[in-house]
Protein backbone atom coordinates (compact mmCIF):
# COMPACT_ATOMS: atom_id res chain seq x y z
CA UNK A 1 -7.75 29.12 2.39
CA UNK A 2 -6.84 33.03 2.73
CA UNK A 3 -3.92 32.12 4.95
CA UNK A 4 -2.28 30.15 1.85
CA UNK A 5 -2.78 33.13 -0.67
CA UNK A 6 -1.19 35.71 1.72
CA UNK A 7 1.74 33.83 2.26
CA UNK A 8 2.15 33.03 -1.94
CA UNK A 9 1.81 36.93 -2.04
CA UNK A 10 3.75 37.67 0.95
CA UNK A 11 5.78 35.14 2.03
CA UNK A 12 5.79 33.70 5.65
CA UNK A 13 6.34 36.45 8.32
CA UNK A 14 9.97 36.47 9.41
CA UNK A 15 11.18 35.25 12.96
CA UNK A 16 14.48 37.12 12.55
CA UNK A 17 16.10 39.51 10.00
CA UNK A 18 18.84 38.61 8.55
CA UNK A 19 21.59 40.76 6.26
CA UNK A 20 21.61 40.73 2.86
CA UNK A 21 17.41 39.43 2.44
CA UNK A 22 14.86 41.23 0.63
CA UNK A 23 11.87 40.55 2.46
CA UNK A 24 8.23 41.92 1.96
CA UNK A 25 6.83 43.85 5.09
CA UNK A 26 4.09 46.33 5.92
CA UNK A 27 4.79 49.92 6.66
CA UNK A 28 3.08 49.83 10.50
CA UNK A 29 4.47 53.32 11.80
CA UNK A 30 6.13 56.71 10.98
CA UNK A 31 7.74 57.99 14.29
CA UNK A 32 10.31 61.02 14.24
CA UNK A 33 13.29 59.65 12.92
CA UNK A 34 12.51 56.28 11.01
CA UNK A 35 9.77 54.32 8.92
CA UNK A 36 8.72 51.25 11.02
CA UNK A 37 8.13 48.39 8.53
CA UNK A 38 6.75 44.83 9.96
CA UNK A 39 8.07 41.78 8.09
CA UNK A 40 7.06 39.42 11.06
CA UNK A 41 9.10 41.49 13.18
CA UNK A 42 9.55 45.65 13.30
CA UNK A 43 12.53 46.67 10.91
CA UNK A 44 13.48 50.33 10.87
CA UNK A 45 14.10 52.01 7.65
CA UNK A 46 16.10 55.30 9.34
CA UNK A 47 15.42 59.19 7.88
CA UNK A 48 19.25 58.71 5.83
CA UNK A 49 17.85 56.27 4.22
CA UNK A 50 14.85 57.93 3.10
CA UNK A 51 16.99 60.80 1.31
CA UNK A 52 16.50 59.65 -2.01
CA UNK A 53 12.45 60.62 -1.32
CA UNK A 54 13.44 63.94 -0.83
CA UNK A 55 14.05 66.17 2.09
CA UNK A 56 12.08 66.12 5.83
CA UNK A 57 11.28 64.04 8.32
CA UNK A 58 9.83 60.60 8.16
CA UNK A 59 6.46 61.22 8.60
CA UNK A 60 6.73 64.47 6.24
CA UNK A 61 7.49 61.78 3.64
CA UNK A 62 4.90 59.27 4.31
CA UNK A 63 2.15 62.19 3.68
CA UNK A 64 4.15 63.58 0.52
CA UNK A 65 3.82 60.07 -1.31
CA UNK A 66 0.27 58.91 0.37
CA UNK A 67 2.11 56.42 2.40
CA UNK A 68 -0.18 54.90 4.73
CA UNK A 69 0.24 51.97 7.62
CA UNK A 70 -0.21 48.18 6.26
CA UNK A 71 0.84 49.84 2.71
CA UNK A 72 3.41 46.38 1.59
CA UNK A 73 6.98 47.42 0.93
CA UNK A 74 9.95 45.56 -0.22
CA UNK A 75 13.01 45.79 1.77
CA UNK A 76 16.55 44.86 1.87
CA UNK A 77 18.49 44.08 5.57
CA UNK A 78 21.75 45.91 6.04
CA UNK A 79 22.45 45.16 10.04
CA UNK A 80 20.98 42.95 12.42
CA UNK A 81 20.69 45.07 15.81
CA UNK A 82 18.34 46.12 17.99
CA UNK A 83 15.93 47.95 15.86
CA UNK A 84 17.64 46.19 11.89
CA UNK A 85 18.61 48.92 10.18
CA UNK A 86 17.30 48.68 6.45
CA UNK A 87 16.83 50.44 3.60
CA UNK A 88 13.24 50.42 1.21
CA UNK A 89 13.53 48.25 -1.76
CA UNK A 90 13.36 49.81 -5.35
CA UNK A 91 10.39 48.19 -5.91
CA UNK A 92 7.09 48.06 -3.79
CA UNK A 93 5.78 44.69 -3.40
């Protein structure tokens, strides 16, 4: 069933973040200031976090690298508030 090879790919979608995971997500969005990733639920990755891709804003980024939405990412939680602040993985998934 397709269901059963997405999650051995992906892993089940997560119900909450919590600090510390790696989890595999999907970039959904690239508003002003962050990089919206969806690992079950949204997870920002904020614009100080996306320094080490070089300088502008979010969505400057995305086009500079090809980034497009549903593109999978890896990501590790830092905080668990209202919008989980996290930064991209090393490696893409």
């Amino acid at each position: 069933m397709s269901a059963n090879l997405l999650v051995s790919r992906y892993g089940t979608p997560a119900e909450k973040a919590e600090p510390g995971r790696i989890y595999i997500g999907f970039l959904q969005a690239f508003p002003e200031e962050a990089f919206v990733i969806n690992i079950g639920i949204p997870v920002q990755v904020e614009a100080e976090e996306l320094r080490a891709l070089g300088s502008g804003k979010p969505k400057q980024l995305a086009s500079r690298f090809g980034l497009i939405p549903h593109l999978p990412v890896e990501i590790e939680v830092l905080e668990v508030n209202k919008k989980n602040k996290s930064p991209l993985h090393q490696k893409t998934a």
